[in-house]
N, C-alpha and C. Protein backbone atom coordinates (compact mmCIF):
# COMPACT_ATOMS: atom_id res chain seq x y z
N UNK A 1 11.80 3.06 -12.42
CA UNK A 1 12.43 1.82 -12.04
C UNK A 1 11.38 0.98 -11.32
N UNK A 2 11.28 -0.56 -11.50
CA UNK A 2 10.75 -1.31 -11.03
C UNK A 2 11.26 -2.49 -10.21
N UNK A 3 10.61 -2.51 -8.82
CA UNK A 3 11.43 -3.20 -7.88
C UNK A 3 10.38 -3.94 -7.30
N UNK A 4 10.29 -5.44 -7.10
CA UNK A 4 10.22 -5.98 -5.35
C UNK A 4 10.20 -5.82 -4.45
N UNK A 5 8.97 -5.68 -3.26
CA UNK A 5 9.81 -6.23 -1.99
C UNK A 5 8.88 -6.54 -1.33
N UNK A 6 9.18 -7.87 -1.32
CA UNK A 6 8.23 -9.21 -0.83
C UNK A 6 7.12 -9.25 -2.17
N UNK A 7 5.85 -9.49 -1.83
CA UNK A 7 4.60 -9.36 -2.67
C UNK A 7 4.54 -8.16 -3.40
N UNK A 8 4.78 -7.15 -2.75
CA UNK A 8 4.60 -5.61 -3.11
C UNK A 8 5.42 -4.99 -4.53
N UNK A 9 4.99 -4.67 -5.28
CA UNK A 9 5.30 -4.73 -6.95
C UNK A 9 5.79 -2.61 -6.13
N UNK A 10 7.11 -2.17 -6.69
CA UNK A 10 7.29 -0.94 -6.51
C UNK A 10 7.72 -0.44 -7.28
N UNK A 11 6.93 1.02 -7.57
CA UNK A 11 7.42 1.59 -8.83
C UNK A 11 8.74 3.05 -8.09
N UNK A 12 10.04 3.31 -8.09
CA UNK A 12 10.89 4.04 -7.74
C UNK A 12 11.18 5.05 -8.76
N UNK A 13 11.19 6.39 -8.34
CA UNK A 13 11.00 7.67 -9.11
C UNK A 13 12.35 7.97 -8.76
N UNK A 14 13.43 8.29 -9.75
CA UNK A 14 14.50 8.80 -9.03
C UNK A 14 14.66 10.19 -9.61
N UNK A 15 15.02 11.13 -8.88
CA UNK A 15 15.26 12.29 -8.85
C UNK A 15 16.69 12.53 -8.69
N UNK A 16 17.31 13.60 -9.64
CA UNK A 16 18.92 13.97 -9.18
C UNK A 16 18.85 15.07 -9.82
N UNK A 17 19.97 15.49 -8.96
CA UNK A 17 19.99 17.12 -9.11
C UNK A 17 21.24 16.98 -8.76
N UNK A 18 21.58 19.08 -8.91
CA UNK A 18 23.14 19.11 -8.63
C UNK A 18 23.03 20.07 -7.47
N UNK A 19 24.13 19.79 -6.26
CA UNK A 19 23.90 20.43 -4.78
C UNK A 19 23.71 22.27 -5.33
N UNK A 20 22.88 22.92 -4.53
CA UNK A 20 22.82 24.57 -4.80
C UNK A 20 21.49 24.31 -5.74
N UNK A 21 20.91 23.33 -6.22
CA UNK A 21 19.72 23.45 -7.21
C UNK A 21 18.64 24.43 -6.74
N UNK A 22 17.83 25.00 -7.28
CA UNK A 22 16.71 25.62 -6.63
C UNK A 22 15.42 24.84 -6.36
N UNK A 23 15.67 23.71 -6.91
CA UNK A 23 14.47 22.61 -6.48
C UNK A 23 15.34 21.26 -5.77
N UNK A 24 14.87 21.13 -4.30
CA UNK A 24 15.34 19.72 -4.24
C UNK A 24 14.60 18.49 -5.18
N UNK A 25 15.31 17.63 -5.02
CA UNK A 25 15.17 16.27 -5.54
C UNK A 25 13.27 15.67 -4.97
N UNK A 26 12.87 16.04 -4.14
CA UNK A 26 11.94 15.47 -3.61
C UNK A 26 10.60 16.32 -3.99
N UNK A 27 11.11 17.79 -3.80
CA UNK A 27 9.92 18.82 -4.14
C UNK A 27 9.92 18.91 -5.62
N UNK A 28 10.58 17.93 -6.38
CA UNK A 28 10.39 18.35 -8.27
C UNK A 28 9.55 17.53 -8.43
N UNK A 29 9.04 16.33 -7.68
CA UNK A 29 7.48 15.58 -8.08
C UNK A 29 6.43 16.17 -8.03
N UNK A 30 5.77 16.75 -9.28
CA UNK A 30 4.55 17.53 -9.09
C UNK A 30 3.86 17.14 -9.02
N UNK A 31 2.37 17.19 -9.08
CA UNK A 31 1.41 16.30 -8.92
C UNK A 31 1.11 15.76 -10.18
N UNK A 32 1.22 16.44 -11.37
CA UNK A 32 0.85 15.75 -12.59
C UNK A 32 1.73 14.61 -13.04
N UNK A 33 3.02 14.86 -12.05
CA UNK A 33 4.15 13.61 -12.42
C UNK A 33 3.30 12.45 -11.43
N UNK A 34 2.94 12.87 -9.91
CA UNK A 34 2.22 12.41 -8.96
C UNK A 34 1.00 11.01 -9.72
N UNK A 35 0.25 11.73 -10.81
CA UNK A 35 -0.67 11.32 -11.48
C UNK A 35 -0.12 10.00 -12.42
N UNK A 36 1.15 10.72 -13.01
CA UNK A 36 1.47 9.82 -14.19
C UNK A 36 2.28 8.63 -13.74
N UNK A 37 3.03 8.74 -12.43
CA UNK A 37 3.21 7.42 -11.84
C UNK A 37 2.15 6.57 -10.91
N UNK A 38 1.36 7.25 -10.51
CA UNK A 38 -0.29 6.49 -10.19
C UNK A 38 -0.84 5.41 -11.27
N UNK A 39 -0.83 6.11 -12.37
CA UNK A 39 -1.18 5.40 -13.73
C UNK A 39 0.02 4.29 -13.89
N UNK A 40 1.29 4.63 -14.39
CA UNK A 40 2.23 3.62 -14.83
C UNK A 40 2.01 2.71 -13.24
N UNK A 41 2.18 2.65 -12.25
CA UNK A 41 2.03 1.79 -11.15
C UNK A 41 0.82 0.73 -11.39
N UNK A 42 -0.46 1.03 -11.38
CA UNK A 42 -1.97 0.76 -11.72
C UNK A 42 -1.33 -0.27 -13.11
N UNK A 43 -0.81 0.27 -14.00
CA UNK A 43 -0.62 -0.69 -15.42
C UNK A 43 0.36 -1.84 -15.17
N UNK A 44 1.06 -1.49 -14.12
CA UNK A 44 2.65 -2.25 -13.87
C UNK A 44 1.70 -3.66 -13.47
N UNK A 45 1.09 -3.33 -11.92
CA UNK A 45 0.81 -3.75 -11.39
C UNK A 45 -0.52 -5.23 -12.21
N UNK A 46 -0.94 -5.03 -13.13
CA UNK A 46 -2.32 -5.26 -13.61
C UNK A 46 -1.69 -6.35 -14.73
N UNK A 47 -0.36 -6.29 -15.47
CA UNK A 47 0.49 -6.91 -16.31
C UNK A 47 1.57 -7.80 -15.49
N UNK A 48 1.55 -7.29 -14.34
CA UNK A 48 1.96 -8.61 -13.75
C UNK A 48 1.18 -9.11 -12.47
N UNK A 49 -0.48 -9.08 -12.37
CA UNK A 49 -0.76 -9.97 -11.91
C UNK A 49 -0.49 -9.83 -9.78
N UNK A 50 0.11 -8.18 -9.61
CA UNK A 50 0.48 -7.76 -8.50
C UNK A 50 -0.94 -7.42 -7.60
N UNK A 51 -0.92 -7.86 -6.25
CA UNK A 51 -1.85 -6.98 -5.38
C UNK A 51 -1.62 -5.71 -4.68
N UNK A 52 -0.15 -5.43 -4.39
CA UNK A 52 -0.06 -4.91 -3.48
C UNK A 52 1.16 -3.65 -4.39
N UNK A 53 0.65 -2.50 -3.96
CA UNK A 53 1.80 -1.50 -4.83
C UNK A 53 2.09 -0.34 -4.68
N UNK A 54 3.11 0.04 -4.84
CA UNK A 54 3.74 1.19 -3.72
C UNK A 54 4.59 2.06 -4.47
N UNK A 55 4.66 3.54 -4.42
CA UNK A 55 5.20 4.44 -5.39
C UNK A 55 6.30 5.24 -4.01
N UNK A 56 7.70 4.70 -4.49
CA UNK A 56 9.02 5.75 -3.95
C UNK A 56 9.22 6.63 -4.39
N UNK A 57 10.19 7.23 -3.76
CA UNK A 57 11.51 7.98 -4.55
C UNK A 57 12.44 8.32 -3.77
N UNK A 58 13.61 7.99 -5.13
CA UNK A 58 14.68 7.91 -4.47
C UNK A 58 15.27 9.58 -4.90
N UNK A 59 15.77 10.11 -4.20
CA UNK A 59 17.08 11.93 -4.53
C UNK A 59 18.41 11.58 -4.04
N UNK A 60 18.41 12.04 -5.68
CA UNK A 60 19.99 11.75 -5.70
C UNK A 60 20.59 13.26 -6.02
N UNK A 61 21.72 13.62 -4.98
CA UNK A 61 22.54 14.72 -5.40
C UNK A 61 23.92 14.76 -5.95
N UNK A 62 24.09 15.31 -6.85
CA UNK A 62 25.60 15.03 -6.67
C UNK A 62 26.48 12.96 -7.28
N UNK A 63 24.97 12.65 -8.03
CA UNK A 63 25.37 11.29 -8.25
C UNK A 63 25.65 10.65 -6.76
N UNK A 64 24.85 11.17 -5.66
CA UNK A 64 25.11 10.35 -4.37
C UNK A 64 23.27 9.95 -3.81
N UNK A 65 22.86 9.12 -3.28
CA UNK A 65 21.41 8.99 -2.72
C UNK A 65 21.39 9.98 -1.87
N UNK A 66 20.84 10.56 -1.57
CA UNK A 66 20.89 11.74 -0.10
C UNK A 66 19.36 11.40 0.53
N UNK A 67 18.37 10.77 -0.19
CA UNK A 67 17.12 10.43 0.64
C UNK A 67 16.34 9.19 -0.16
N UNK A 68 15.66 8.56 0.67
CA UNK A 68 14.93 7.27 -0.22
C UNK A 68 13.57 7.32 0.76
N UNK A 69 12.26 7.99 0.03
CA UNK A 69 10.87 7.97 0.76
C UNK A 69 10.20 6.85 0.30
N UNK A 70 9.94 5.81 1.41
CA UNK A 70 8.73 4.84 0.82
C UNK A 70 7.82 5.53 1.03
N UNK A 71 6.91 4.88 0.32
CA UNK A 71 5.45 5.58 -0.10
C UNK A 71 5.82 6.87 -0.22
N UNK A 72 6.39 7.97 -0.85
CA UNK A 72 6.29 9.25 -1.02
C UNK A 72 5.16 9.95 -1.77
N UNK A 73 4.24 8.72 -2.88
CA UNK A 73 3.12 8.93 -3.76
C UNK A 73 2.30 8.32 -3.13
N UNK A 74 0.97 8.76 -2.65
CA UNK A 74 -0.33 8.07 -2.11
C UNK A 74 -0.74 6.93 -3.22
N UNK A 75 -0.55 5.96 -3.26
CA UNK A 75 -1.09 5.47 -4.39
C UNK A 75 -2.41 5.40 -4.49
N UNK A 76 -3.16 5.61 -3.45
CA UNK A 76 -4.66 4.81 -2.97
C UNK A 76 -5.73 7.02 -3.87
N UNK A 77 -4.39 7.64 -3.86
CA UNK A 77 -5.42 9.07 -3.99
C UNK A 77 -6.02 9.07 -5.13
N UNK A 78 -6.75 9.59 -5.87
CA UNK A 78 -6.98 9.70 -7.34
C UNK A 78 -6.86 11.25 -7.73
């Protein structure tokens, strides 16, 4: 998902699961997913002309939000 806020072009990872999962919602971003929204962010950002850009995520349980991390992806790491 792609969002606004202010200048800042944001790319939002949502995660959902069902309560009792053996992976929360937050620990299922691996790093190679880590990688592949680094990239889609970098392309987002470059097609529209963005400076500033920032990788969330939102966990959802149960079809409910239960956590929303800004910056949860370093964008700046390689």
């Amino acid at each position: 998902m792609l969002a606004w806020d202010g200048d800042t072009l944001v790319v939002i990872e949502v995660r959902a699961r069902r309560a009792g999962s053996m992976v929360d919602p937050l620990s299922s971003v691996t790093p190679a997913k880590q990688r592949r929204l680094r990239r889609a962010l970098g392309r987002c950002m470059a097609d529209r002309a963005a400076r500033d850009g920032r990788i969330d995520v939102a966990a959802v349980v149960d079809g409910r939000l239960a956590a929303y991390v800004r910056n949860a992806v370093d964008f700046t790491e390689t």
